[in-house]
Each structure stands twice: as C-alpha cells, then as structure tokens.
C-alpha atoms as a PDB file:
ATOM      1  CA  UNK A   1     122.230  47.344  97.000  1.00  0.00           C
ATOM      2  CA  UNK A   2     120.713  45.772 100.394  1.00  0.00           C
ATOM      3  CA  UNK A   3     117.969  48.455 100.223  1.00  0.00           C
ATOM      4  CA  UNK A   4     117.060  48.052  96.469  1.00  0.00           C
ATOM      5  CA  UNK A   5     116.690  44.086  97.323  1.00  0.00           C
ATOM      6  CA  UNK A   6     114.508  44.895 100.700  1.00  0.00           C
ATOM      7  CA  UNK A   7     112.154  47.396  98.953  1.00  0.00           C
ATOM      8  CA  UNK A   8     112.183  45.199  95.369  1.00  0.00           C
ATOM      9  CA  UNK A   9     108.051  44.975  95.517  1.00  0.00           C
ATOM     10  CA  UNK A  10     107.834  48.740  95.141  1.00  0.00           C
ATOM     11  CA  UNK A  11     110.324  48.635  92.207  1.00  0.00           C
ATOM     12  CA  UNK A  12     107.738  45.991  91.141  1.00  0.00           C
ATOM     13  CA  UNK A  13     104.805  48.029  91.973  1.00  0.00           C
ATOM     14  CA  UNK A  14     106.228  50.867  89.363  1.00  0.00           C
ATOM     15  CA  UNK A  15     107.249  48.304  86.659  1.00  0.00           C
ATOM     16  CA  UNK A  16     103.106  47.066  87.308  1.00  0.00           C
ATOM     17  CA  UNK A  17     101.918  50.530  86.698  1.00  0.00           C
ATOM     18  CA  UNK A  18     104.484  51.604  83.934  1.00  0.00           C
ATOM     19  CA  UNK A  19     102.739  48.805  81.860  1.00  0.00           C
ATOM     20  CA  UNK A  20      99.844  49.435  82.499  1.00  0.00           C
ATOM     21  CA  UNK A  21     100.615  53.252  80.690  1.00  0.00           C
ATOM     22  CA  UNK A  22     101.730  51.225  78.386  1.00  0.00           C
ATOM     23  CA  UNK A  23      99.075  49.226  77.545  1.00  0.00           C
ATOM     24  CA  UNK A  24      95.809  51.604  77.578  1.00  0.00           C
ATOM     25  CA  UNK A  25      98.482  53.758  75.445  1.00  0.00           C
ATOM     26  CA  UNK A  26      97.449  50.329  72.880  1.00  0.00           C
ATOM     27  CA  UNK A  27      94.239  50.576  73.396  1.00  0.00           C
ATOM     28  CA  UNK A  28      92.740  53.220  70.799  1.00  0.00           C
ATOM     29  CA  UNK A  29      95.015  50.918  68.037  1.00  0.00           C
ATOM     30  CA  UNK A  30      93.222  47.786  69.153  1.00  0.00           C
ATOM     31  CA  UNK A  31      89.269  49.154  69.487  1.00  0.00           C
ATOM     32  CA  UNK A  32      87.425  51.222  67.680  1.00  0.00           C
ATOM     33  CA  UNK A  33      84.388  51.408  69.914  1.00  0.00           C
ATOM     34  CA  UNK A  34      83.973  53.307  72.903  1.00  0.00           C
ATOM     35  CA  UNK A  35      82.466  50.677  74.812  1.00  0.00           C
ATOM     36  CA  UNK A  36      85.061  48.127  74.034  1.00  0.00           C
ATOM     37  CA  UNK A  37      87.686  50.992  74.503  1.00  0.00           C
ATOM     38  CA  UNK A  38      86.719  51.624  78.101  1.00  0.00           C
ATOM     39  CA  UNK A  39      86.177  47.876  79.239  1.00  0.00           C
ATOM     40  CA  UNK A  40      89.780  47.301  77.843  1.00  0.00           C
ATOM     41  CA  UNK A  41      91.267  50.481  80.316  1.00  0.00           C
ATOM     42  CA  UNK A  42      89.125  49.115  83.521  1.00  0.00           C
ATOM     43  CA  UNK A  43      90.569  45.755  82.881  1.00  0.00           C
ATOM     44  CA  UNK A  44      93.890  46.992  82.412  1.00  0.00           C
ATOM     45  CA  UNK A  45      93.820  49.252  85.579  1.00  0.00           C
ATOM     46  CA  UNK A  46      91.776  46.313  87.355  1.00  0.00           C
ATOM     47  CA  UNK A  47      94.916  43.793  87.373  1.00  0.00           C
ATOM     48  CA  UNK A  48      97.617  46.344  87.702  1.00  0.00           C
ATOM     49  CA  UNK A  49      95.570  47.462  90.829  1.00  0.00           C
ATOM     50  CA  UNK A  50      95.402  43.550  92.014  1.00  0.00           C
ATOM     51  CA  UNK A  51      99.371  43.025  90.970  1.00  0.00           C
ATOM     52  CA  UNK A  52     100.133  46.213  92.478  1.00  0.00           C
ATOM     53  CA  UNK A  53      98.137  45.209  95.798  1.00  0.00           C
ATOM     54  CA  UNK A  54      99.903  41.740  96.232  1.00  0.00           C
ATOM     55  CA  UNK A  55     103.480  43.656  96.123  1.00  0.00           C
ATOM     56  CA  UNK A  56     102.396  45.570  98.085  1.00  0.00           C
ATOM     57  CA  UNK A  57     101.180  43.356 100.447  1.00  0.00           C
ATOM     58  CA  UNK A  58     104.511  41.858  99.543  1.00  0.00           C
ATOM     59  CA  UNK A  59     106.681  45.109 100.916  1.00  0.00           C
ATOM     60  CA  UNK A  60     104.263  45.266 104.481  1.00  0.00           C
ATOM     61  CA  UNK A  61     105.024  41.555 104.838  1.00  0.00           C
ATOM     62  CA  UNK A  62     109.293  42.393 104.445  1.00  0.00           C
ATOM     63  CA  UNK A  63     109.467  45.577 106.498  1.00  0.00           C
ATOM     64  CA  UNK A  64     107.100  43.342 109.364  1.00  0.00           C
ATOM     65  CA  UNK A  65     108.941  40.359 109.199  1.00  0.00           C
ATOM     66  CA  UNK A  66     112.435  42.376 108.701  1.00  0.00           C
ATOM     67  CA  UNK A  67     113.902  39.830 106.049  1.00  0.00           C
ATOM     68  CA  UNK A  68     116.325  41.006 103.709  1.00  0.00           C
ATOM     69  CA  UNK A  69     114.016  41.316 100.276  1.00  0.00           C
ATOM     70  CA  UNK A  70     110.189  40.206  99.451  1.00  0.00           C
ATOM     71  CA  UNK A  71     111.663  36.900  97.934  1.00  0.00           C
ATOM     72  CA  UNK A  72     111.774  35.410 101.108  1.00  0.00           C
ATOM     73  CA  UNK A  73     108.066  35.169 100.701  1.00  0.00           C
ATOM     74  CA  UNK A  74     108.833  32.382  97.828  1.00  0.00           C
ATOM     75  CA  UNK A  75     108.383  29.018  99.478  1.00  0.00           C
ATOM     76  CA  UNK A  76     111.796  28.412  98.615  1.00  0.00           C
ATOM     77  CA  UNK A  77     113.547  30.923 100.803  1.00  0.00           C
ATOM     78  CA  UNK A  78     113.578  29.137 103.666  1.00  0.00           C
ATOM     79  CA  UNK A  79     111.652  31.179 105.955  1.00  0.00           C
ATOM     80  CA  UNK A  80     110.854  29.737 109.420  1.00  0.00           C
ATOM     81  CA  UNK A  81     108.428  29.562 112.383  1.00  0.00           C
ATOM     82  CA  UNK A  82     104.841  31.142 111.284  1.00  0.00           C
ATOM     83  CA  UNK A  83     106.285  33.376 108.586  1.00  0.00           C
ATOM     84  CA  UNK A  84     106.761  30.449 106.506  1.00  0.00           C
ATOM     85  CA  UNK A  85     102.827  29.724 106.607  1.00  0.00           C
ATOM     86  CA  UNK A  86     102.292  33.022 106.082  1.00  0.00           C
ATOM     87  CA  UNK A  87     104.396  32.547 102.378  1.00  0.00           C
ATOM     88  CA  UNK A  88     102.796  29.392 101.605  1.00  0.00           C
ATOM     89  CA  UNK A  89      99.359  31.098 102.390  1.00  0.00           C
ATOM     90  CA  UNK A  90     100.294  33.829 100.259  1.00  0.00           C
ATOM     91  CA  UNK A  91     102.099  31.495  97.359  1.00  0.00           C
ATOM     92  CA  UNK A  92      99.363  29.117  97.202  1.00  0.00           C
ATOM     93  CA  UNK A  93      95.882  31.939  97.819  1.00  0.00           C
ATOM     94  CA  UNK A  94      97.634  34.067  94.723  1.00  0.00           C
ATOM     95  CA  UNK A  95      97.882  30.658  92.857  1.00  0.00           C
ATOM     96  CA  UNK A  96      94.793  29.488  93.288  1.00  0.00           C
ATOM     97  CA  UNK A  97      92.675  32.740  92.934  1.00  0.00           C
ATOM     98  CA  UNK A  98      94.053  33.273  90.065  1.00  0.00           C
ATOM     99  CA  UNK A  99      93.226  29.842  88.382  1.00  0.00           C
ATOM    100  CA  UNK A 100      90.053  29.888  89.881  1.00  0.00           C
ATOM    101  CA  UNK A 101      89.412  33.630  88.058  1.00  0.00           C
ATOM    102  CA  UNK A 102      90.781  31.545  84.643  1.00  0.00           C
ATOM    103  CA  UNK A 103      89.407  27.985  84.555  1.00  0.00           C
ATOM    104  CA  UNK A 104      85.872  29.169  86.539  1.00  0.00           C
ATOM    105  CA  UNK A 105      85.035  32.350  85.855  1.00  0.00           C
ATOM    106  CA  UNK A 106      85.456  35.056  83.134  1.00  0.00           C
ATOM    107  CA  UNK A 107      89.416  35.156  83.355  1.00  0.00           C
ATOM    108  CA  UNK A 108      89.953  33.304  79.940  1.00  0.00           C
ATOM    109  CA  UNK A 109      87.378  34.941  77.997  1.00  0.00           C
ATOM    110  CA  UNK A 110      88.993  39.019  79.520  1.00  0.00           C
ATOM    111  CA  UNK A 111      92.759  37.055  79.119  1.00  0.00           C
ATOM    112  CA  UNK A 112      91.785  35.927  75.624  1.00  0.00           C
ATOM    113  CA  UNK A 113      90.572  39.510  74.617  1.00  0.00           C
ATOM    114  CA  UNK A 114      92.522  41.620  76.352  1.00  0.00           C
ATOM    115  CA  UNK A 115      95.819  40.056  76.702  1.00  0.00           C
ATOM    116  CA  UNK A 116      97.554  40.957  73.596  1.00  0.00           C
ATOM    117  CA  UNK A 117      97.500  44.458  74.964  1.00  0.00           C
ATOM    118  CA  UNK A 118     100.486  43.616  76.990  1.00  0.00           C
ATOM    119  CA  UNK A 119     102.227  41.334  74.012  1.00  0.00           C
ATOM    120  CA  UNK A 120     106.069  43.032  73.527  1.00  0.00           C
ATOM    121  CA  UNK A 121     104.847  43.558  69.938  1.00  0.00           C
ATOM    122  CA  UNK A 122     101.135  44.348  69.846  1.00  0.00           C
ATOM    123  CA  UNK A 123      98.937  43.535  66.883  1.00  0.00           C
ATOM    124  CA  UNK A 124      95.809  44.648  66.714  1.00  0.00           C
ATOM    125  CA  UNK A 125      92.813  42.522  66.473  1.00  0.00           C
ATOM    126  CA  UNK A 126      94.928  39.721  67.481  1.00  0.00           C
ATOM    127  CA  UNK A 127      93.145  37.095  70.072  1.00  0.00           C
ATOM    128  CA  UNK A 128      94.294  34.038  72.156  1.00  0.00           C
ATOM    129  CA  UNK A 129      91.702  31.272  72.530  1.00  0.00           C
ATOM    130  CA  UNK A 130      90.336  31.036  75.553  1.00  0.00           C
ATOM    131  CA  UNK A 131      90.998  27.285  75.658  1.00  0.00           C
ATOM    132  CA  UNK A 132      94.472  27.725  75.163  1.00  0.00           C
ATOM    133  CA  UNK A 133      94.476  30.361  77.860  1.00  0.00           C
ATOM    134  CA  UNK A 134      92.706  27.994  80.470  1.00  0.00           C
ATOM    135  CA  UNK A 135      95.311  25.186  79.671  1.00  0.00           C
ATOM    136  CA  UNK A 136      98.186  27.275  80.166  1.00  0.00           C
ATOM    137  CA  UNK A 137      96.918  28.824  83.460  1.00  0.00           C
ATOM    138  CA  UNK A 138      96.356  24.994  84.881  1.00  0.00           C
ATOM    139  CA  UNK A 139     100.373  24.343  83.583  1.00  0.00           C
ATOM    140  CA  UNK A 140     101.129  27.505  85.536  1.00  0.00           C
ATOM    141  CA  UNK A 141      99.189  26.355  88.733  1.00  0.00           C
ATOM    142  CA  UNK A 142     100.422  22.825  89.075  1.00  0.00           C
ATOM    143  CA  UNK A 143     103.960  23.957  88.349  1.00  0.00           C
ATOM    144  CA  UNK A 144     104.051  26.988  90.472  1.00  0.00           C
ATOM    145  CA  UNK A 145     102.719  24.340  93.445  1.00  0.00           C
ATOM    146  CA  UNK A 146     105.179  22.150  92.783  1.00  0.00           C
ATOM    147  CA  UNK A 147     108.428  22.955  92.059  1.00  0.00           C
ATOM    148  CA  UNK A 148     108.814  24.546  95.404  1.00  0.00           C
ATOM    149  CA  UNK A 149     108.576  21.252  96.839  1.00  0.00           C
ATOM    150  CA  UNK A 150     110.107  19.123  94.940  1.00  0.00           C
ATOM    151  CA  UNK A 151     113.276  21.637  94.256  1.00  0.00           C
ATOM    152  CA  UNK A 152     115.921  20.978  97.208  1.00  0.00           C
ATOM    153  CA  UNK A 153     116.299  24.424  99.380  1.00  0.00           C
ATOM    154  CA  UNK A 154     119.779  23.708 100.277  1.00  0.00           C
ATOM    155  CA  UNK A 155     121.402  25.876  97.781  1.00  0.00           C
ATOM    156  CA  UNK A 156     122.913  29.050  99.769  1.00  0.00           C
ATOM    157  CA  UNK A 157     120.662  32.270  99.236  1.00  0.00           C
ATOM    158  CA  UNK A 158     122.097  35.456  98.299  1.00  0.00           C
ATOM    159  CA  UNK A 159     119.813  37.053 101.062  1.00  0.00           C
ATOM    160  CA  UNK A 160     119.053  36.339 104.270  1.00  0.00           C
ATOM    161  CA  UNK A 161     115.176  35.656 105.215  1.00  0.00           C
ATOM    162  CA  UNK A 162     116.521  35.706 108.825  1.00  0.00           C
ATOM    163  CA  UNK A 163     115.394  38.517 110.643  1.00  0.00           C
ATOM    164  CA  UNK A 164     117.517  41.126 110.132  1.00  0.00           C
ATOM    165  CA  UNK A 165     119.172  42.881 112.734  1.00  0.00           C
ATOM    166  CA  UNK A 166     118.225  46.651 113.089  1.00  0.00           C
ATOM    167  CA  UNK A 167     119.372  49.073 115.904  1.00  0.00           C
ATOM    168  CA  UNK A 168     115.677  51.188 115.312  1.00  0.00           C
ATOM    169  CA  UNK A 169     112.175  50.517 113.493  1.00  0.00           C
ATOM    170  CA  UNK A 170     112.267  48.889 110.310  1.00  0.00           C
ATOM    171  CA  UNK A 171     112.352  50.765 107.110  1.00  0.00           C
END
C-alpha cells in the first residue's frame, strides 16, 4: 500500500489521460464541424498534457525529496526546511496560473465551450457562461490559498513527509 501512496501522481497521470479518451470519445456528439471538432481534441489533449505535467512534476518532486506520497506537496503536510517552499511555490504558481489563464485570458471563454465535455453526463450543445466560469475560478483561488493557512496542521498524517529512510536510491 506504501508504494501505491508514494507513486499516487502516476495513478493520477493515467486517471488524467483515461479522461481525456473519454472526452474526445464526446466530441463527434457535441460538434458537427471539423474545425470546431479539432479545436475541441487540442484543447482536450492541451490540459491533460498540463495536468499530466504537474503530476508529474509531482512524482520527480516525491522520489527527490523521498517523502512517503505526492501529498506532502499540499501545504498542509507539514513539510520542512526548503521543501516546504518548494510546495508553496508549487501550490500557489498552479493556483495562480490557472486563474490568471481564467479571469485574464481565454480560459473562460475554452472552459465555457469546452467544459461540458468532461460533465459525468454529457449533453450536447450544452454551455457554461463564461461569467459564471470566471466567478467560480476566483472562489477556487481564494479558497485553495486559504484554507491551508487558516486550517490547523496538527492533526496526525497518515504518511510521513519526513524523509524516508531507504537502504539504496529512491524508487
């Protein structure tokens, strides 16, 4: 079970790319031209690529670090020393480029159009508003920056996000 936990972010990396499948599977029921049809498919392979790159990043970061699992990189897990600047960096870039993608550039507008390709039930020619995708994204932000520090870290952790003892290179 201790090496399903330490190698989580490349469970996560195959859960990124299984919906993607998934989702340019929906994309024929959702378009009927070709140009919309292939825009949809690059943006879907664009953010499993950028999910799939942060856990990665993710797994690099546990196997260099040698903590138990990639949620040590959470804020909350009570990492120490520089590694815990490297999870705030990480926590808070990830946060922030994304909300900068949304609320400045063309995030809500792609979100708005493309999103309801990875809906648990699709329906086709369904839309979000972009508005409404832009306020949600801003909820997301401010929340995801602050309940890490307003939470109390004393609970006991499952894992340890000490370095972890090995007798040869971590794997």
């Amino acid at each position: 079970m201790s090496l399903l936990f330490r190698h989580l972010a490349l469970l996560f990396v195959a859960v990124t790319f299984a919906n993607a499948v998934i989702a340019v599977r929906r994309v024929p029921q959702f378009f009927t031209d070709s140009t919309d049809r292939s825009d949809a498919t690059r943006f879907v392979w664009h953010v499993a690529a950028w999910l799939a790159g942060l856990f990665l990043l993710l797994e690099i970061l546990t196997v260099t670090a040698q903590v138990a699992s990639p949620l040590c990189f959470l804020p909350l897990r009570g990492l120490a020393g520089s590694w815990l600047y490297v999870a705030w960096g990480l926590w808070a870039g990830w946060i922030a480029g994304v909300t900068l993608w949304v609320v400045l550039g063309p995030g809500a507008a792609r979100l708005a159009r493309f999103g309801p390709l990875f809906a648990r039930v699709p329906t086709p020619g369904h839309t979000y508003a972009p508005r409404t995708i832009r306020v949600v994204t801003l909820a997301w932000c401010a929340g995801s920056l602050v309940i890490p520090l307003v939470l109390p870290s004393t609970e006991p952790m499952p894992l340890s996000c000490s370095a972890v003892e090995t007798s040869g290179p971590a794997i």
